[in-house]
N, C-alpha and C. Protein backbone atom coordinates (compact mmCIF):
# COMPACT_ATOMS: atom_id res chain seq x y z
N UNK A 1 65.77 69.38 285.14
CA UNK A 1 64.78 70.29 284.58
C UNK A 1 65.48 71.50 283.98
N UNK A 2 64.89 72.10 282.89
CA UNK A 2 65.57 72.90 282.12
C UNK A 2 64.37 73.83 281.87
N UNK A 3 64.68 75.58 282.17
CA UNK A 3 63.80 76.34 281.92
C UNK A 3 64.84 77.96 281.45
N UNK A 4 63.91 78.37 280.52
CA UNK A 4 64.58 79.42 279.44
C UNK A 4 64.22 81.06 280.55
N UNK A 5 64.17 82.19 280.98
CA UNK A 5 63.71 83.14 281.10
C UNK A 5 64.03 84.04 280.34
N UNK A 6 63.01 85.38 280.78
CA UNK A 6 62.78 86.48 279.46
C UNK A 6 64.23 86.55 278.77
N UNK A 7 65.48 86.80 279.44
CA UNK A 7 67.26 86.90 279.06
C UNK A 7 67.54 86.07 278.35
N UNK A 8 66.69 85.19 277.58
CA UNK A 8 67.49 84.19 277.24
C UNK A 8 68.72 83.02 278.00
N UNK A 9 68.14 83.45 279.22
CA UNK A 9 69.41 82.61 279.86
C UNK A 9 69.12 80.99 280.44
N UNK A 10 69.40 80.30 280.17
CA UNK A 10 69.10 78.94 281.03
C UNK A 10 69.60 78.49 282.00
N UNK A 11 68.35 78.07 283.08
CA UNK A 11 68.08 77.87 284.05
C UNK A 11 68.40 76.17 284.24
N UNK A 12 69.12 75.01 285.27
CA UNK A 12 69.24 73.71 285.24
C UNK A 12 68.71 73.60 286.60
N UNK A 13 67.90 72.58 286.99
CA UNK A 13 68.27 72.11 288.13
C UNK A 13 68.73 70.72 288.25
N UNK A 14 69.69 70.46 289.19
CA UNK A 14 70.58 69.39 289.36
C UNK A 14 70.50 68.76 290.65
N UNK A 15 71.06 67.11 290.10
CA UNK A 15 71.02 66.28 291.61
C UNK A 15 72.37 66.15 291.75
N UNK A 16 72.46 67.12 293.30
CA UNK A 16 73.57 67.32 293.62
C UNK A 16 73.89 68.82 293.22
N UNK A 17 73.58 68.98 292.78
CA UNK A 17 74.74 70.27 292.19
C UNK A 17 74.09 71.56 292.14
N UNK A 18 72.77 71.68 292.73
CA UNK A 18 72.34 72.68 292.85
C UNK A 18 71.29 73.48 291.67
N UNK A 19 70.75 74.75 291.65
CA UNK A 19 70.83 75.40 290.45
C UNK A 19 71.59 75.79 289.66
N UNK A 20 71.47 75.98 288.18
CA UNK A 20 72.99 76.05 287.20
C UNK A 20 72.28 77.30 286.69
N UNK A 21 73.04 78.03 286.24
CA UNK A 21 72.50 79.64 285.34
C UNK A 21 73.14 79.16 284.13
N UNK A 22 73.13 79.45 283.19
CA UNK A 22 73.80 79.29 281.94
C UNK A 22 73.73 80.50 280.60
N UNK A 23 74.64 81.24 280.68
CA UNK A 23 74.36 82.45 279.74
C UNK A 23 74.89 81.84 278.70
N UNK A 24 74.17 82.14 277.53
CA UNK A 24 74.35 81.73 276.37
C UNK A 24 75.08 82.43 275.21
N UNK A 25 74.77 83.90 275.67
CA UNK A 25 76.09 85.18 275.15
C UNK A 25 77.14 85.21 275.28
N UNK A 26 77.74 84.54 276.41
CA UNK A 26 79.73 84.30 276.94
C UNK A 26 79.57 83.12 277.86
N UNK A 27 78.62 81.90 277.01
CA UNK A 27 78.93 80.74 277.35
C UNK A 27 79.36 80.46 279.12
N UNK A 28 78.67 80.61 279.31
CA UNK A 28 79.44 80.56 281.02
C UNK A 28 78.31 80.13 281.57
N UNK A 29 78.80 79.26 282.98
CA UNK A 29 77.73 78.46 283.75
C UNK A 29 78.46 79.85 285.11
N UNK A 30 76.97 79.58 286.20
CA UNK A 30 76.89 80.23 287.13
C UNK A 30 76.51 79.00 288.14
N UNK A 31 76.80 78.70 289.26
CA UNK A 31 75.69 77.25 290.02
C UNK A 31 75.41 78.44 291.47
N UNK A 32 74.33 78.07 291.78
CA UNK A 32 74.11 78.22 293.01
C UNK A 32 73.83 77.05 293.93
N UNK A 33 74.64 76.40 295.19
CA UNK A 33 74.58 75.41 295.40
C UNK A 33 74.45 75.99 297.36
N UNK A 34 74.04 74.89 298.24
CA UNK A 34 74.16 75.14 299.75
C UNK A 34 75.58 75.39 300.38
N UNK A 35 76.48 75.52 299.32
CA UNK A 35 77.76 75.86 299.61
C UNK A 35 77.75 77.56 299.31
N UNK A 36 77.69 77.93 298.40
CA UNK A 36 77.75 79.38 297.77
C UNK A 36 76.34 80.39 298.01
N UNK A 37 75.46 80.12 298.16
CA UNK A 37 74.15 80.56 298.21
C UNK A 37 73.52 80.20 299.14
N UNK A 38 72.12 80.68 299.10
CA UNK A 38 71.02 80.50 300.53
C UNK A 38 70.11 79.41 300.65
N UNK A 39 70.69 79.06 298.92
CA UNK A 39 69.52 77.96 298.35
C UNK A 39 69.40 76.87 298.90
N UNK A 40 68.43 76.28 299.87
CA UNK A 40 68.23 74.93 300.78
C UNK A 40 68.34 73.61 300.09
N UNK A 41 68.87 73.11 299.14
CA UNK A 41 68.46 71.74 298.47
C UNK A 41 69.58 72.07 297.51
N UNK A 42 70.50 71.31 297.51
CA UNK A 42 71.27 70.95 296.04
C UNK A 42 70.47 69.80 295.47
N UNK A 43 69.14 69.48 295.47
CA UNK A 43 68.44 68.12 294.56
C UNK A 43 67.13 68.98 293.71
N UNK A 44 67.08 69.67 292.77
CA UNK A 44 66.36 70.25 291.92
C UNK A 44 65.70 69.34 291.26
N UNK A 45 64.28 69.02 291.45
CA UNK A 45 63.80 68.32 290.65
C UNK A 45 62.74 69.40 289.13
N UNK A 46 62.68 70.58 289.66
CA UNK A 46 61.46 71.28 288.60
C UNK A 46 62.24 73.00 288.43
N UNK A 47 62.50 73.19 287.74
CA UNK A 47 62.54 74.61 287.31
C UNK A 47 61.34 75.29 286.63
N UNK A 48 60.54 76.23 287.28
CA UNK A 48 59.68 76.87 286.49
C UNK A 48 59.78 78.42 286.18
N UNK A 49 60.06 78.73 285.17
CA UNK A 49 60.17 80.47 285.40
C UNK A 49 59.05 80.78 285.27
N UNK A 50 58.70 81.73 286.44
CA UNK A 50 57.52 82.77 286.85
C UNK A 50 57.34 83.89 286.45
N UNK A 51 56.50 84.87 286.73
CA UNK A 51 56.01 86.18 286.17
C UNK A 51 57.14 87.01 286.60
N UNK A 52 57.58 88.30 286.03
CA UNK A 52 58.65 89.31 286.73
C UNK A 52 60.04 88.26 287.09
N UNK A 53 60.42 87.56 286.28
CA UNK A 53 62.06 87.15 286.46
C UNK A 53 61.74 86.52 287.96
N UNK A 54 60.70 86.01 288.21
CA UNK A 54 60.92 84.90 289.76
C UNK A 54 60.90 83.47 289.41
N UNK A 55 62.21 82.80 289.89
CA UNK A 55 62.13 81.42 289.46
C UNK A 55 61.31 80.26 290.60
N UNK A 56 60.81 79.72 290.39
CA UNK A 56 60.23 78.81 290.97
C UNK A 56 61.03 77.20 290.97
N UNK A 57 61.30 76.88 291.80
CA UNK A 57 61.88 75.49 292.00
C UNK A 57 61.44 74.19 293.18
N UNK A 58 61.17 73.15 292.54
CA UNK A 58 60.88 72.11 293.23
C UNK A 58 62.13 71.23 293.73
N UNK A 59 62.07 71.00 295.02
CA UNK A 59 63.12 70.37 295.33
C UNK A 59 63.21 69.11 295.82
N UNK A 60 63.70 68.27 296.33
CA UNK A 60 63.90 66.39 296.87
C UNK A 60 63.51 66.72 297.98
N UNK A 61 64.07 66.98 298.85
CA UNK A 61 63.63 67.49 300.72
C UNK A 61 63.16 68.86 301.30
N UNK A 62 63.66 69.95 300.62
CA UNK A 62 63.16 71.29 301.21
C UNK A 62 61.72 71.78 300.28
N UNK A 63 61.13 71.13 300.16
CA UNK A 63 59.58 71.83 299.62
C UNK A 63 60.09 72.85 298.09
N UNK A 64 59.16 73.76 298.34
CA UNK A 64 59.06 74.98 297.02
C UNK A 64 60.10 76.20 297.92
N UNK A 65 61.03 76.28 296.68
CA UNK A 65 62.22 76.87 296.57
C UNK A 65 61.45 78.41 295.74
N UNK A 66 61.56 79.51 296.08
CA UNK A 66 61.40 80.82 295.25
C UNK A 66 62.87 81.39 295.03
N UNK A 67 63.51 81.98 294.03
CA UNK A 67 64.54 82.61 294.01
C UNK A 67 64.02 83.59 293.19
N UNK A 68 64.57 85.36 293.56
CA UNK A 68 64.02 86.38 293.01
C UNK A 68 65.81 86.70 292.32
N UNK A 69 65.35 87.02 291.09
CA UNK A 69 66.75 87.13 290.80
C UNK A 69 67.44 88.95 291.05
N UNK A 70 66.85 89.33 291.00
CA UNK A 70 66.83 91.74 291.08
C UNK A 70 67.72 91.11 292.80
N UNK A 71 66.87 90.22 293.62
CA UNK A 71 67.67 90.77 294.75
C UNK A 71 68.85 89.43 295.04
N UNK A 72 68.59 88.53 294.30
CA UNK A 72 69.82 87.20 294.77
C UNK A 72 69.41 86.67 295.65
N UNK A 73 68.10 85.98 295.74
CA UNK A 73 67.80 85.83 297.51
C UNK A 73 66.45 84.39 297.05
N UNK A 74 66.94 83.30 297.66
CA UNK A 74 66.24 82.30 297.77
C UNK A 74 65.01 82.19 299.27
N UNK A 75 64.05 81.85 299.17
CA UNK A 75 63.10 81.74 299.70
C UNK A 75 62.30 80.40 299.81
N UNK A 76 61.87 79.68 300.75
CA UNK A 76 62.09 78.57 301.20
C UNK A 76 60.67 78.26 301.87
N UNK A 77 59.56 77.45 300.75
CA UNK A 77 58.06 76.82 301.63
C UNK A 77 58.10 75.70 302.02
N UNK A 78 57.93 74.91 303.15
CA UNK A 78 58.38 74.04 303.04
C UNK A 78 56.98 73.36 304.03
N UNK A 79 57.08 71.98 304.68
CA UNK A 79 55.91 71.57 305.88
C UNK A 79 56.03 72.43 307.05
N UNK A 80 57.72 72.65 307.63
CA UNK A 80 57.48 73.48 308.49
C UNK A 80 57.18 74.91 308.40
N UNK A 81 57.15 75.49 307.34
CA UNK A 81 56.74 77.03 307.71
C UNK A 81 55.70 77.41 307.04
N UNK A 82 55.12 75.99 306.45
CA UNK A 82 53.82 76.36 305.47
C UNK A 82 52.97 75.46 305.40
N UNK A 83 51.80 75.48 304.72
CA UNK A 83 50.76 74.52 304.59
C UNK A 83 51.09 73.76 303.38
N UNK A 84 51.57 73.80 302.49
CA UNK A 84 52.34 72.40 301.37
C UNK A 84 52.34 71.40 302.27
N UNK A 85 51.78 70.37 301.40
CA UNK A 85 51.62 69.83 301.75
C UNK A 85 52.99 68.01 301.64
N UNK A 86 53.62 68.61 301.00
CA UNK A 86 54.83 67.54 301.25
C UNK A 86 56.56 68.23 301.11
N UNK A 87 57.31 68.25 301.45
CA UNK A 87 58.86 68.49 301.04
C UNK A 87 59.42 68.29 299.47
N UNK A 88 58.68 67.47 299.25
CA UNK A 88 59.59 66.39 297.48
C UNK A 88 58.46 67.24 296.68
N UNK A 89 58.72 68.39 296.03
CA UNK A 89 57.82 68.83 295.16
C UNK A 89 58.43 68.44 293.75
N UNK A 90 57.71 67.49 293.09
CA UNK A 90 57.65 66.93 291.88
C UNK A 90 57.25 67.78 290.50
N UNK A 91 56.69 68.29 290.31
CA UNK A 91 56.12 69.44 289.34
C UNK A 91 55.38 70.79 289.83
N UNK A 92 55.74 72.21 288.47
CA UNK A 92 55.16 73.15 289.00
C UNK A 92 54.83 73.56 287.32
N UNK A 93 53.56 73.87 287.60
CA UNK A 93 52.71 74.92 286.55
C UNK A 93 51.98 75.98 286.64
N UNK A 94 52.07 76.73 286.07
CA UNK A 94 51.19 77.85 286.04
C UNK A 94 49.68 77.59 285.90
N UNK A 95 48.76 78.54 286.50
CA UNK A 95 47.42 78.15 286.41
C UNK A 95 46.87 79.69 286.08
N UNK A 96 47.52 80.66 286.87
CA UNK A 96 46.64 81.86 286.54
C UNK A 96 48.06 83.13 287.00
N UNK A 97 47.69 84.15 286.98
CA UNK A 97 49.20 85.08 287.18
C UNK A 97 49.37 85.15 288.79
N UNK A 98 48.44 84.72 289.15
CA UNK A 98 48.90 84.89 290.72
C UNK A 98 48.70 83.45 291.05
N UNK A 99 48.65 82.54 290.00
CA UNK A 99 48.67 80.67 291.14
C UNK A 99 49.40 79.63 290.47
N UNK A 100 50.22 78.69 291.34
CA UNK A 100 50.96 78.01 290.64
C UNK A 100 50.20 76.66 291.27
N UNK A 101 50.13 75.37 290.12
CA UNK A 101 49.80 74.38 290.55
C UNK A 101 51.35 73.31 290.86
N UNK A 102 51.20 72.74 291.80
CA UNK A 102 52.16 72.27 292.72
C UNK A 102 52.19 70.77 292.94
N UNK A 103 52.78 69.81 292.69
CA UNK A 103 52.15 68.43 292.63
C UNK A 103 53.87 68.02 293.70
N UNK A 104 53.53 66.80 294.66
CA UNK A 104 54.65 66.77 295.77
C UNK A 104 54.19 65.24 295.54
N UNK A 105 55.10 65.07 296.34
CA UNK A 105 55.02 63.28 296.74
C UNK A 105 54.07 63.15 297.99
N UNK A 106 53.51 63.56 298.31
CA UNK A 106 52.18 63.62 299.08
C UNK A 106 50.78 64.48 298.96
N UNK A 107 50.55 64.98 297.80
CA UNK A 107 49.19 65.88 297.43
C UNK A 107 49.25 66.82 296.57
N UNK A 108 48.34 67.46 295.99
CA UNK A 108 48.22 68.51 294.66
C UNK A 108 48.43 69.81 295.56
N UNK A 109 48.94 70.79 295.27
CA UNK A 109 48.42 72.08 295.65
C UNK A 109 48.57 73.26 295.00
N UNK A 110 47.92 74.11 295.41
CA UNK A 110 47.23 75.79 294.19
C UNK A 110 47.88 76.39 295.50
N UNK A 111 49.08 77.16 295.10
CA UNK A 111 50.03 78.31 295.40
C UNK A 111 49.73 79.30 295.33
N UNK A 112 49.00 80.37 295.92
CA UNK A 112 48.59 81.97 295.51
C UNK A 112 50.56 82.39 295.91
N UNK A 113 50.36 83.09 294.77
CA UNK A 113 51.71 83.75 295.00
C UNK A 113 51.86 85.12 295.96
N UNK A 114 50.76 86.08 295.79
CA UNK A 114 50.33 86.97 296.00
C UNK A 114 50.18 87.24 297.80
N UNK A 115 49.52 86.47 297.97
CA UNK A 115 49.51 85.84 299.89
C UNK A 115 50.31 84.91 300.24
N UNK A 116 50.62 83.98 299.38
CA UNK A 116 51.77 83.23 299.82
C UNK A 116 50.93 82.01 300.69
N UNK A 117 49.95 81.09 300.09
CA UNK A 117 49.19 80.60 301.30
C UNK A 117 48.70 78.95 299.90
N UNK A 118 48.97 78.10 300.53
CA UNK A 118 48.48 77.25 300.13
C UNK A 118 47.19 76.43 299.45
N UNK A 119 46.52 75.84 298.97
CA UNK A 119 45.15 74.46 299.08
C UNK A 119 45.22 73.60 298.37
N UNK A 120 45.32 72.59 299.48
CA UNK A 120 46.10 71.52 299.42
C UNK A 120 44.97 70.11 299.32
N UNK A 121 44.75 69.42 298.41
CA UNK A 121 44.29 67.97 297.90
C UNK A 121 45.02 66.96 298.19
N UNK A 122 44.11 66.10 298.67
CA UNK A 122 44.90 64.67 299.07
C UNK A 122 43.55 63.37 298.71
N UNK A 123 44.44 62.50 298.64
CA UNK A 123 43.42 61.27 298.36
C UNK A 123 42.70 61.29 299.50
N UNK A 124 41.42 60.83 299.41
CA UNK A 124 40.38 60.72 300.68
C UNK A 124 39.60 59.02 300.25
N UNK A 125 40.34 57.90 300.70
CA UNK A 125 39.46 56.62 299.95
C UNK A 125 37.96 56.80 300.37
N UNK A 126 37.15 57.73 300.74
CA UNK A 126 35.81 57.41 301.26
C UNK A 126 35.35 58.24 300.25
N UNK A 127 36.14 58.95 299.38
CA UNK A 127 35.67 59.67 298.66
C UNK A 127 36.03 59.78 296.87
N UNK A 128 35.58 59.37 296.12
CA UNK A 128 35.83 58.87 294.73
C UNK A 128 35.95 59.94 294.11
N UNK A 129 35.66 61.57 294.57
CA UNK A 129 35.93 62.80 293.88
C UNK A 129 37.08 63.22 294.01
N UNK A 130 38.10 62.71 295.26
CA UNK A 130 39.40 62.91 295.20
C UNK A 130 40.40 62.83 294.44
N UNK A 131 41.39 62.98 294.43
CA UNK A 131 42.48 63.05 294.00
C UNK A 131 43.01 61.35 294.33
N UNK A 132 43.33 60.22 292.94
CA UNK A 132 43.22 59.40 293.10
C UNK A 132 44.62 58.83 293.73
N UNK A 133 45.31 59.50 294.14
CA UNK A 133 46.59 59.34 294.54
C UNK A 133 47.16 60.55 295.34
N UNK A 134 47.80 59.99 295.42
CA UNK A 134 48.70 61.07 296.89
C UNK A 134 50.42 61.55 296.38
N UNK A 135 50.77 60.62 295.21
CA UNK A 135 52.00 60.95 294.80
C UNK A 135 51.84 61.52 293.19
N UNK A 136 51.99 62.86 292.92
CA UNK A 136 51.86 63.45 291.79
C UNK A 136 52.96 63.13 291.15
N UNK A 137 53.05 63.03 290.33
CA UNK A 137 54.59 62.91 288.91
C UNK A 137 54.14 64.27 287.85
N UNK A 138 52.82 64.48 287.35
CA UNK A 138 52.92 65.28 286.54
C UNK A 138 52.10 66.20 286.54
N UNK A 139 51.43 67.39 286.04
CA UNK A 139 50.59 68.15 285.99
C UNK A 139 50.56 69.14 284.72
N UNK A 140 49.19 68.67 283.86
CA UNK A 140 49.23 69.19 283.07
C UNK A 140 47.63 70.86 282.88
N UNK A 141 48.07 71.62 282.50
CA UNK A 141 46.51 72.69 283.20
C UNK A 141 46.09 72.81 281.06
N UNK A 142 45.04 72.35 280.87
CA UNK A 142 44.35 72.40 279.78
C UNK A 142 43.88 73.68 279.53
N UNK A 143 43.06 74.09 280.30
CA UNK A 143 42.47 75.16 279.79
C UNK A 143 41.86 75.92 281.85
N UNK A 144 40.99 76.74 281.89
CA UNK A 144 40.89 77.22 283.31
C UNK A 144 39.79 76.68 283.96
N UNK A 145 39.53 75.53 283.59
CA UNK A 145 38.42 75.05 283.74
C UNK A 145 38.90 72.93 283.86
N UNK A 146 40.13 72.95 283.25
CA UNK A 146 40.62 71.62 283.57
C UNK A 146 42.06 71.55 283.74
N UNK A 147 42.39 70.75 284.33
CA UNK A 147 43.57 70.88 285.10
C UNK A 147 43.75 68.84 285.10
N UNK A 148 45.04 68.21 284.38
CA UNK A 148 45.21 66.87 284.55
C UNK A 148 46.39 66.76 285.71
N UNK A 149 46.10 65.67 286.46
CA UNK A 149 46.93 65.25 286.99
C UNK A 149 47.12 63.81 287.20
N UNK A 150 49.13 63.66 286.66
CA UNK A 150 49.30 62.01 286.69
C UNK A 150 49.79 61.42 288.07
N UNK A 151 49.74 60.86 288.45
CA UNK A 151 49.63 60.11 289.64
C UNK A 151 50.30 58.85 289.96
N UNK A 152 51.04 57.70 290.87
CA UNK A 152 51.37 56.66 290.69
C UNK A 152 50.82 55.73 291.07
N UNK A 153 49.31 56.23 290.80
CA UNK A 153 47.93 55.47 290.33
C UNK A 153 46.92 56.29 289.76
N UNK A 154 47.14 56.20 288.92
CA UNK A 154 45.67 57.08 288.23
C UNK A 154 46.09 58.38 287.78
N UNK A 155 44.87 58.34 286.45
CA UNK A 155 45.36 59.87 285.51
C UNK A 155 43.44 60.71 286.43
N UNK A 156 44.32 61.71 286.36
CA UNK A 156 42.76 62.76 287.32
C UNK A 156 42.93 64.14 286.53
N UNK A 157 41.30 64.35 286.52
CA UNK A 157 40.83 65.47 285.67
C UNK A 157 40.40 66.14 287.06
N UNK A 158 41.00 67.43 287.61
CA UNK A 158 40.83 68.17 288.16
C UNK A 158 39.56 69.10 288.06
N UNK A 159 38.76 69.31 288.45
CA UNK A 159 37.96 70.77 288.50
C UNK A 159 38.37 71.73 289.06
N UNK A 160 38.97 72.91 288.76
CA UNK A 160 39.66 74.09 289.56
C UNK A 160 37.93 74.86 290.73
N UNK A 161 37.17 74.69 289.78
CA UNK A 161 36.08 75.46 290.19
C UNK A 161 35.30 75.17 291.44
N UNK A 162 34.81 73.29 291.52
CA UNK A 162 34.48 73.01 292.65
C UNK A 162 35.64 72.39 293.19
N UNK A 163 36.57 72.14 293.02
CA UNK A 163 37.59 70.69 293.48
C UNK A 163 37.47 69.97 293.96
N UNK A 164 36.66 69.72 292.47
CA UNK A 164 36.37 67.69 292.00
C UNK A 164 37.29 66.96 291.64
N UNK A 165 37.33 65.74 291.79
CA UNK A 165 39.15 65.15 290.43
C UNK A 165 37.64 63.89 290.03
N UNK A 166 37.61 63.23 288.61
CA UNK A 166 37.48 62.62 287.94
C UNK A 166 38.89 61.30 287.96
N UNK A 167 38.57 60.43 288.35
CA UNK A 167 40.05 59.69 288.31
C UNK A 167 39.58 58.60 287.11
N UNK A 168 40.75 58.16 286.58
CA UNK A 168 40.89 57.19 284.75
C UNK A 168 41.90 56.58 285.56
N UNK A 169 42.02 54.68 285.52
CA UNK A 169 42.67 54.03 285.88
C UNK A 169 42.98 53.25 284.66
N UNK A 170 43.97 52.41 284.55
CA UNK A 170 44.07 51.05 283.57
C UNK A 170 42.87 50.19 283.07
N UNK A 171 41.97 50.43 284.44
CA UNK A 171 40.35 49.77 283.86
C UNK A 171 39.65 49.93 282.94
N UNK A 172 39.82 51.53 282.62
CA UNK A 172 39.43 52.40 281.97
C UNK A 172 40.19 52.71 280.91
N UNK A 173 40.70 51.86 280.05
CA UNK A 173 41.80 51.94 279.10
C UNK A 173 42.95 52.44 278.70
N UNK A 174 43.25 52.74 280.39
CA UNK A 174 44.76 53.47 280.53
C UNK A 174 45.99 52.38 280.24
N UNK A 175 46.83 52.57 279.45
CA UNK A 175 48.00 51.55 279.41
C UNK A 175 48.51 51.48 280.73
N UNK A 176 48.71 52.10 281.65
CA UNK A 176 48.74 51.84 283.24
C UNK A 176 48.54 52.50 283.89
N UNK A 177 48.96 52.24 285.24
CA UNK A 177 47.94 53.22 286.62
C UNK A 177 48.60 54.30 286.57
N UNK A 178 50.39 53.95 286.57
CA UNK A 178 51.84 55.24 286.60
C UNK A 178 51.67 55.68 285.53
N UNK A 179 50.92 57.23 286.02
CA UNK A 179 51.66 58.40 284.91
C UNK A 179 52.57 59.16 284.86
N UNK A 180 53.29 59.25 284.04
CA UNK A 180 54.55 60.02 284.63
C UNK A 180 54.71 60.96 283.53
N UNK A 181 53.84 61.71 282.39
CA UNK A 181 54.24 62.70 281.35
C UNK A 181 52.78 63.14 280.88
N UNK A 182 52.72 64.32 281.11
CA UNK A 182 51.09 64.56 280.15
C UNK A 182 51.55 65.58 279.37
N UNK A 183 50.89 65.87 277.99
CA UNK A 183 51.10 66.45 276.71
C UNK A 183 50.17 67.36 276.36
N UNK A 184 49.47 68.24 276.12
CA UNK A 184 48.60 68.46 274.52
C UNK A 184 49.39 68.42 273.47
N UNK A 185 48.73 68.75 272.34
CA UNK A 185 49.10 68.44 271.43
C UNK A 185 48.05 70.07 270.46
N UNK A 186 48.88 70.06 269.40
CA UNK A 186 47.59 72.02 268.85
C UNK A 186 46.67 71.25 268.31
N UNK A 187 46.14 70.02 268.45
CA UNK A 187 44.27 69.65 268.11
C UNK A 187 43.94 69.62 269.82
N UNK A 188 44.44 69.71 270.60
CA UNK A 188 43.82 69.38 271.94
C UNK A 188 43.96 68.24 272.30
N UNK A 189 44.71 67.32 271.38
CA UNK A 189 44.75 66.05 272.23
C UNK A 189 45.49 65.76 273.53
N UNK A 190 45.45 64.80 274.51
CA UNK A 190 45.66 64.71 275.56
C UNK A 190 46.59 63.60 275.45
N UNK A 191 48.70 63.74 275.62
CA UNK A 191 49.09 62.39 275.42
C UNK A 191 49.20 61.93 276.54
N UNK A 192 49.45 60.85 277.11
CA UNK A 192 49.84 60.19 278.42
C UNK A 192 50.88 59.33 278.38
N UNK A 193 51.90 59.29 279.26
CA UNK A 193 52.89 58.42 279.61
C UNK A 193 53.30 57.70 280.58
């Protein structure tokens, strides 16, 4: 995953190798890895840069990774010290200035940054408003009122407002159940992969 902040500087995350800094003014890589730093996971699966220079990172085993860059200091949500709801966080998006949407290999979840406190979606089979899957791959937020999520079964139209999910399967003229990329497009179209 590759993410730009306000500095122009780029952000990597790596399997194995940690976070990478990359200044683009004197060419130089920086890594922060469980060797050199506080950072719990050399397996970066999501870089997201956040509001005020806070990076957000998804990781393979240690949950949601925060690194504040002013103080150098990684911060660590994980099952044990939080309500996230899985370790393997797969994607992170923004939803509002204080919430990040959070997709793991076990459930969706809305991050208040602000309290620091989880709400967490999971498939419920007795219930067809759920979330049609339990393993997120992607998350795409349309507008504040819809929110997609791909799944490795089923594409789901979120409701932020009541939290409803709408689930679209292959039945439903999906080329398949695995989504693994969602798009707009500047007409609003919706791509899927």
């Amino acid at each position: 995953s590759i993410a730009e902040d306000s500095e122009n500087q780029i952000w990597l995350g790596t399997w194995a190798g940690g976070l990478c800094l990359f200044d683009p003014d004197n060419k130089s890589f920086k890594s922060f890895t469980q060797r050199n730093s506080s950072i719990k996971d050399n397996n970066i699966f999501i870089v997201f840069n956040g509001k005020e220079g806070h990076l957000w990172l998804g990781s393979f085993q240690k949950g949601l990774l925060h690194y504040d860059k002013r103080s150098n200091t990684f911060e660590q949500y994980s099952t044990a010290n939080s309500n996230l709801s899985a370790n393997t966080v797969t994607d992170i998006k923004s939803f509002s200035d204080s919430q990040l949407l959070i997709g793991t290999s076990n459930g969706f979840n809305i991050f208040n940054t602000d309290d620091r406190q989880f709400i967490t979606y999971m498939h419920d089979p007795g219930n067809t408003n759920s979330l049609s899957n339990n393993f997120v791959n992607t998350i795409l937020k349309e507008n504040d009122s819809v929110v997609w999520i791909g799944t490795h079964y089923g594409l789901n139209r979120f409701n932020p407002k009541d939290g409803s999910f709408t689930c679209y399967y292959a039945k439903d003229r999906l080329a398949d159940n695995v989504i693994e990329g969602l798009a707009i497009d500047e007409t609003g179209r919706i791509w899927i992969s």
